[in-house]
Protein backbone atom coordinates (compact mmCIF):
# COMPACT_ATOMS: atom_id res chain seq x y z
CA UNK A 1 23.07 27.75 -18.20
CA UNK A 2 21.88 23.84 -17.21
CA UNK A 3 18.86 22.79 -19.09
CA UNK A 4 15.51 22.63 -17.20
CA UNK A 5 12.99 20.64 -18.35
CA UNK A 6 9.56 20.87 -16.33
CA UNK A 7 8.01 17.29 -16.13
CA UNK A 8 4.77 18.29 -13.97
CA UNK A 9 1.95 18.09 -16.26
CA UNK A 10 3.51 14.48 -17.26
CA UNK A 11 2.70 13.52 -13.22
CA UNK A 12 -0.50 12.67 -11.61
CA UNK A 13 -1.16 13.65 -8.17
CA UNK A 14 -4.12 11.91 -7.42
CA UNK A 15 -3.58 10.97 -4.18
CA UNK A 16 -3.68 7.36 -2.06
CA UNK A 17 -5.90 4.78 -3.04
CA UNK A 18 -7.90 2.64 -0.41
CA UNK A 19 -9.16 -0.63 0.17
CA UNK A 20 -13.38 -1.36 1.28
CA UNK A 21 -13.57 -3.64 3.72
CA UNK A 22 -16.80 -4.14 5.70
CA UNK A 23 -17.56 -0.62 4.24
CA UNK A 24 -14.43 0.75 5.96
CA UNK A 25 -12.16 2.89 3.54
CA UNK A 26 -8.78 2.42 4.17
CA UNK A 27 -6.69 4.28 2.92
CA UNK A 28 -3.08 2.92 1.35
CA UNK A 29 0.25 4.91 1.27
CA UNK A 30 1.03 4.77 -2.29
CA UNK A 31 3.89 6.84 -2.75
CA UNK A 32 6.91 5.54 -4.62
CA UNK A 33 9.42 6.05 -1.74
CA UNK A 34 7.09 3.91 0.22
CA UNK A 35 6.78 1.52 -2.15
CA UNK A 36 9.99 1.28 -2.51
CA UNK A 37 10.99 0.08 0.26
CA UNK A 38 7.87 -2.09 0.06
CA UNK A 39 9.35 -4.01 -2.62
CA UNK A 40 12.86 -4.11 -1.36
CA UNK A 41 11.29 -5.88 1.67
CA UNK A 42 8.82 -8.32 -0.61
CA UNK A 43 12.19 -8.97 -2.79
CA UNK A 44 14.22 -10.52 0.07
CA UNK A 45 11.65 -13.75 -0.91
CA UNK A 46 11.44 -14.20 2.67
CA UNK A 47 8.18 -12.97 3.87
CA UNK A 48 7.96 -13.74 7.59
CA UNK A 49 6.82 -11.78 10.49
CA UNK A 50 9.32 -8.63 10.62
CA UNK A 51 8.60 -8.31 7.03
CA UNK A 52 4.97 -8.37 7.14
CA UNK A 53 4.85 -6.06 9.98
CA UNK A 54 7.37 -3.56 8.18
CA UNK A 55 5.09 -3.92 4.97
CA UNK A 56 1.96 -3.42 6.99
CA UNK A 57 3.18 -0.02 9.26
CA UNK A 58 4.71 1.40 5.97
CA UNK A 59 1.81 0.75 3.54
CA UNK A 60 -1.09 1.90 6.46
CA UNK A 61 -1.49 5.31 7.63
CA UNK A 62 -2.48 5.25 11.47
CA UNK A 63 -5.96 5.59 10.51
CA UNK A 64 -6.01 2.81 8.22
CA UNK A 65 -3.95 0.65 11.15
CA UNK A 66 -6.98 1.55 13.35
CA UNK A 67 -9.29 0.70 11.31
CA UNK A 68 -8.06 -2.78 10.45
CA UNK A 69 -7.18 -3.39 14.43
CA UNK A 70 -10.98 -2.91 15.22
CA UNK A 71 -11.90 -5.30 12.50
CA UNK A 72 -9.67 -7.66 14.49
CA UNK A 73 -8.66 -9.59 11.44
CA UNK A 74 -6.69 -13.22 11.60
CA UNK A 75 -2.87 -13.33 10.92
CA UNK A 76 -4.23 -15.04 7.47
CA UNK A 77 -6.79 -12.23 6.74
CA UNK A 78 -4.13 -9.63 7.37
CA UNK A 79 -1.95 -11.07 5.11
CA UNK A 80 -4.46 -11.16 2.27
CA UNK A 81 -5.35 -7.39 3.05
CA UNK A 82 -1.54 -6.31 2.63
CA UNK A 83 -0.96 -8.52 -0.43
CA UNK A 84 -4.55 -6.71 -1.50
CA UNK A 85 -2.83 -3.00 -1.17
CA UNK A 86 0.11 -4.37 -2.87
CA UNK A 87 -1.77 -5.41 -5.94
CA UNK A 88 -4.06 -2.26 -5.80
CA UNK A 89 -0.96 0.12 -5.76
CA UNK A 90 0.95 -2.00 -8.61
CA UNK A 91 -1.88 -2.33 -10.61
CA UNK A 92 -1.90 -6.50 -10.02
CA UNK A 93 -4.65 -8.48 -9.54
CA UNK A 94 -6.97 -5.73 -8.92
CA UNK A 95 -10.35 -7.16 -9.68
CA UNK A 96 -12.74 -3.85 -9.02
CA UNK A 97 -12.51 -0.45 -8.68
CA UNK A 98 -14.50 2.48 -7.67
């Protein structure tokens, strides 16, 4: 018989973190499959447009992506907020917490 080791007390399941802004919670997909593919598109070093807007539908639930649209945020402030979720899921540059 194959070994089976059970590795579930050694995993959190805690759930997506989220971002404040203007009060707003929004919440962040955090999951490593996401993130993945998060980082495979930061990695390219080119971060244009069809980057950003993979990053940003991946990393946002449609809630969140509601949320921000009604905030109606400049290309620069959009940025910041998905660089923002980056750091918060990495653990980078993360300056507060609740």
């Amino acid at each position: 018989m194959a070994k089976v080791v059970d590795i579930t007390e050694k995993l959190t399941f805690d759930g997506n973190p989220s971002l404040v802004i203007k009060g707003k919670k929004l919440e962040v997909n955090a999951d490593a499959p996401t993130m993945l593919k998060v980082m495979g598109l930061m990695s390219t070093g080119q971060s244009g447009l069809s980057e950003t807007l993979k990053t940003y539908d991946l990393m946002f639930p449609e809630k969140s992506q509601k949320e921000i649209e009604k905030l109606k945020l400049s290309f620069q402030d959009l940025t910041v907020v998905i660089q923002e979720a980056i750091g918060l899921i990495t653990g980078e540059d993360v300056d507060q917490g609740e």
